[in-house]
C-alpha atoms as a PDB file:
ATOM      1  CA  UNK A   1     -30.857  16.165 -23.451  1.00  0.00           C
ATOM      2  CA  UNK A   2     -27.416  17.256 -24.839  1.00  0.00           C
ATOM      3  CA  UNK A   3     -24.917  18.256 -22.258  1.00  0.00           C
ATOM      4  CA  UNK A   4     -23.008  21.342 -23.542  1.00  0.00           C
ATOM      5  CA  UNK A   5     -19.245  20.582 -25.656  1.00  0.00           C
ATOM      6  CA  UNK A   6     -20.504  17.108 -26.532  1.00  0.00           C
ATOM      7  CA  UNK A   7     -21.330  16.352 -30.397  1.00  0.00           C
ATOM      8  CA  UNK A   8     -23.668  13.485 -31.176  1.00  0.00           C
ATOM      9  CA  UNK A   9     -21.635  10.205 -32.779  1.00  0.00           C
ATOM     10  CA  UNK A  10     -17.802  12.229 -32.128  1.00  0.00           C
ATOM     11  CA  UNK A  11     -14.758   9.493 -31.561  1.00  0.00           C
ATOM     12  CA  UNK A  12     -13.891  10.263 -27.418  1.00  0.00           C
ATOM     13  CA  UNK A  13     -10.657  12.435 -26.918  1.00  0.00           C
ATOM     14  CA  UNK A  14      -7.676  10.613 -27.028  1.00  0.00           C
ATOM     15  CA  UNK A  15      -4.274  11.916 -25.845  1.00  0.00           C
ATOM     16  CA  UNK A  16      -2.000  12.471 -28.977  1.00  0.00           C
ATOM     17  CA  UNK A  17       1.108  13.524 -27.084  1.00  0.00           C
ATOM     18  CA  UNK A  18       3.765  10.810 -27.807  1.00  0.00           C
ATOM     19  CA  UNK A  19       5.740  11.334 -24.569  1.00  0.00           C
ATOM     20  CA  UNK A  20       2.214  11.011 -22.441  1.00  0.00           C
ATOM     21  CA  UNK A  21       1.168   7.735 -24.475  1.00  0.00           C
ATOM     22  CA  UNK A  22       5.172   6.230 -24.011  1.00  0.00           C
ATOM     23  CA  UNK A  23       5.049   7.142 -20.437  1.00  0.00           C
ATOM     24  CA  UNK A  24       1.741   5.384 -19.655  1.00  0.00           C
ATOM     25  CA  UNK A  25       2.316   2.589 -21.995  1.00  0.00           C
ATOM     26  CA  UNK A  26       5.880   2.031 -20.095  1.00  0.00           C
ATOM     27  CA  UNK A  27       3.697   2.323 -16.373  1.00  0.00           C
ATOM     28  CA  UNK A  28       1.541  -0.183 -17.785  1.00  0.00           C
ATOM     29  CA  UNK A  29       4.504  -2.364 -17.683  1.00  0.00           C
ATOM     30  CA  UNK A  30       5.197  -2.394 -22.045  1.00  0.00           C
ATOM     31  CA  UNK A  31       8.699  -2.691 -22.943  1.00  0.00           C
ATOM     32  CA  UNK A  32      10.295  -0.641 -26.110  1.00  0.00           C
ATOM     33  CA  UNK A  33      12.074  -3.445 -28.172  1.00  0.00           C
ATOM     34  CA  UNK A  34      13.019  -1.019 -30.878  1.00  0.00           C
ATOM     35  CA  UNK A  35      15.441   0.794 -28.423  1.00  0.00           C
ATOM     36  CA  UNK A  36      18.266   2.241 -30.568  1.00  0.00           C
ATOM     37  CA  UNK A  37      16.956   5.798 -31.812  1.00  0.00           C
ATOM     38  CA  UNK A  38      19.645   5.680 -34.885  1.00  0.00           C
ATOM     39  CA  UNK A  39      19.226   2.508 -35.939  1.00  0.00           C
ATOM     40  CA  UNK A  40      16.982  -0.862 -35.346  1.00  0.00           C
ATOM     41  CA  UNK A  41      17.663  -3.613 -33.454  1.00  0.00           C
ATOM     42  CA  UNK A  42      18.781  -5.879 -36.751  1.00  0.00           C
ATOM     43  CA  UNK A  43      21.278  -3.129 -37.673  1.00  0.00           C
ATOM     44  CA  UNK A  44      21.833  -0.223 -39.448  1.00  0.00           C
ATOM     45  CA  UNK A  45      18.542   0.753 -40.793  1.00  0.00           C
ATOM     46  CA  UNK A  46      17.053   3.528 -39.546  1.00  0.00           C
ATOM     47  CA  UNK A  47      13.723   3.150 -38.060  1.00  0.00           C
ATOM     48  CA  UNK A  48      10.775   6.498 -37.182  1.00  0.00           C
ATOM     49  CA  UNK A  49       8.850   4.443 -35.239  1.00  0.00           C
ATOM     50  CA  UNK A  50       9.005   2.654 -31.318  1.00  0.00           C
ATOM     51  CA  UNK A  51       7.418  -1.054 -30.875  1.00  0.00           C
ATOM     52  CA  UNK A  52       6.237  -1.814 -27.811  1.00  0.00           C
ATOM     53  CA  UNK A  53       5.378  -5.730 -26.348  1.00  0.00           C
ATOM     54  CA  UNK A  54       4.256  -6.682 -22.820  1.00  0.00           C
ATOM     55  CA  UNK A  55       5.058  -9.609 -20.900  1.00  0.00           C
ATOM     56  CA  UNK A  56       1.725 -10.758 -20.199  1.00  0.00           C
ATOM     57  CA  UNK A  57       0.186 -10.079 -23.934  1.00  0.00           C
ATOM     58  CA  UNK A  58       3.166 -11.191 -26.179  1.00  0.00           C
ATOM     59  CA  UNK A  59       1.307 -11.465 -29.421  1.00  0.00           C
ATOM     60  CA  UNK A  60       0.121  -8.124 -29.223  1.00  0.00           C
ATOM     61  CA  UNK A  61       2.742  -5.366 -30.583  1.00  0.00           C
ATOM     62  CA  UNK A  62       1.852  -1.564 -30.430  1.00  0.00           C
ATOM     63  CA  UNK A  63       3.862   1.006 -32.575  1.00  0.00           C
ATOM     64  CA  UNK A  64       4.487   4.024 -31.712  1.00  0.00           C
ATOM     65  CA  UNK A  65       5.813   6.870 -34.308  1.00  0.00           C
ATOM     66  CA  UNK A  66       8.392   9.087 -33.706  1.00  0.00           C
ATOM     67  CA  UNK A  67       6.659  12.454 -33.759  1.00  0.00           C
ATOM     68  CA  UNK A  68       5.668  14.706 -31.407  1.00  0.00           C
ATOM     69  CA  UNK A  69       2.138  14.527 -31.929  1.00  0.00           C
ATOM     70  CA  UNK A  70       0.534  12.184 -33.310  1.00  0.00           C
ATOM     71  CA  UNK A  71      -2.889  11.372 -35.073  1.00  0.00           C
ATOM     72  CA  UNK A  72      -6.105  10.759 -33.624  1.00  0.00           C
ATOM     73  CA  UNK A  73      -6.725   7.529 -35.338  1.00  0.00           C
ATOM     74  CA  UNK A  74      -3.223   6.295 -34.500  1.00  0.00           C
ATOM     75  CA  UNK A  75      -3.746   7.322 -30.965  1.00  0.00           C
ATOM     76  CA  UNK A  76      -7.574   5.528 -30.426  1.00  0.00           C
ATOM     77  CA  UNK A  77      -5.202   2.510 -32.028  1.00  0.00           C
ATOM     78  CA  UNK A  78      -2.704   2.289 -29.546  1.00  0.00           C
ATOM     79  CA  UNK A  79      -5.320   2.352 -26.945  1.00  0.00           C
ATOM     80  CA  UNK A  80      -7.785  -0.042 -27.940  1.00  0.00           C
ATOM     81  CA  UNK A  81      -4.791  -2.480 -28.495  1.00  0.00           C
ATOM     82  CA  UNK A  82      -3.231  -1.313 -24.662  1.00  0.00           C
ATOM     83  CA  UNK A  83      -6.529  -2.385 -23.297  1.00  0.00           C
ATOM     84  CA  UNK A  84      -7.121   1.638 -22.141  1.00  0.00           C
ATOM     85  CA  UNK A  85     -10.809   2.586 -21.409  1.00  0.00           C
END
């Protein structure tokens, strides 16, 4: 039996808001090395996306776009590599 609002095989919701994913990605202790918003850490190129490391998991790097919103495939990315159930 179906419960009602839930489609057979659908991906699971994801948030998509890129200030609620940086916020809980920061909580969870990952640390924004691309911290310059005009240009990247190597200089003067400009860069549209955030890359976050952790401490504990160093080979693992998560980007993060610069948009306000953004995909749902992106989004189920960045949590299956944060380790979010």
């Amino acid at each position: 039996m179906l419960q009602a609002g839930i489609v057979p095989g659908a991906l699971p919701a994801v948030e998509t808001d890129r200030k609620k994913i940086v916020a809980r990605l920061e909580d969870a202790g990952w640390i924004n090395r691309a911290v310059d918003r005009q240009g990247d850490q190597r200089g003067d190129q400009a860069v549209d996306h955030d890359v976050y490391t952790h401490p504990a998991q160093p080979d693992v790097r998560i980007v993060v776009l610069r948009r306000r919103v953004v995909t749902g495939a992106v989004a189920r990315m960045i949590a299956k590599q944060a380790g979010w159930r």
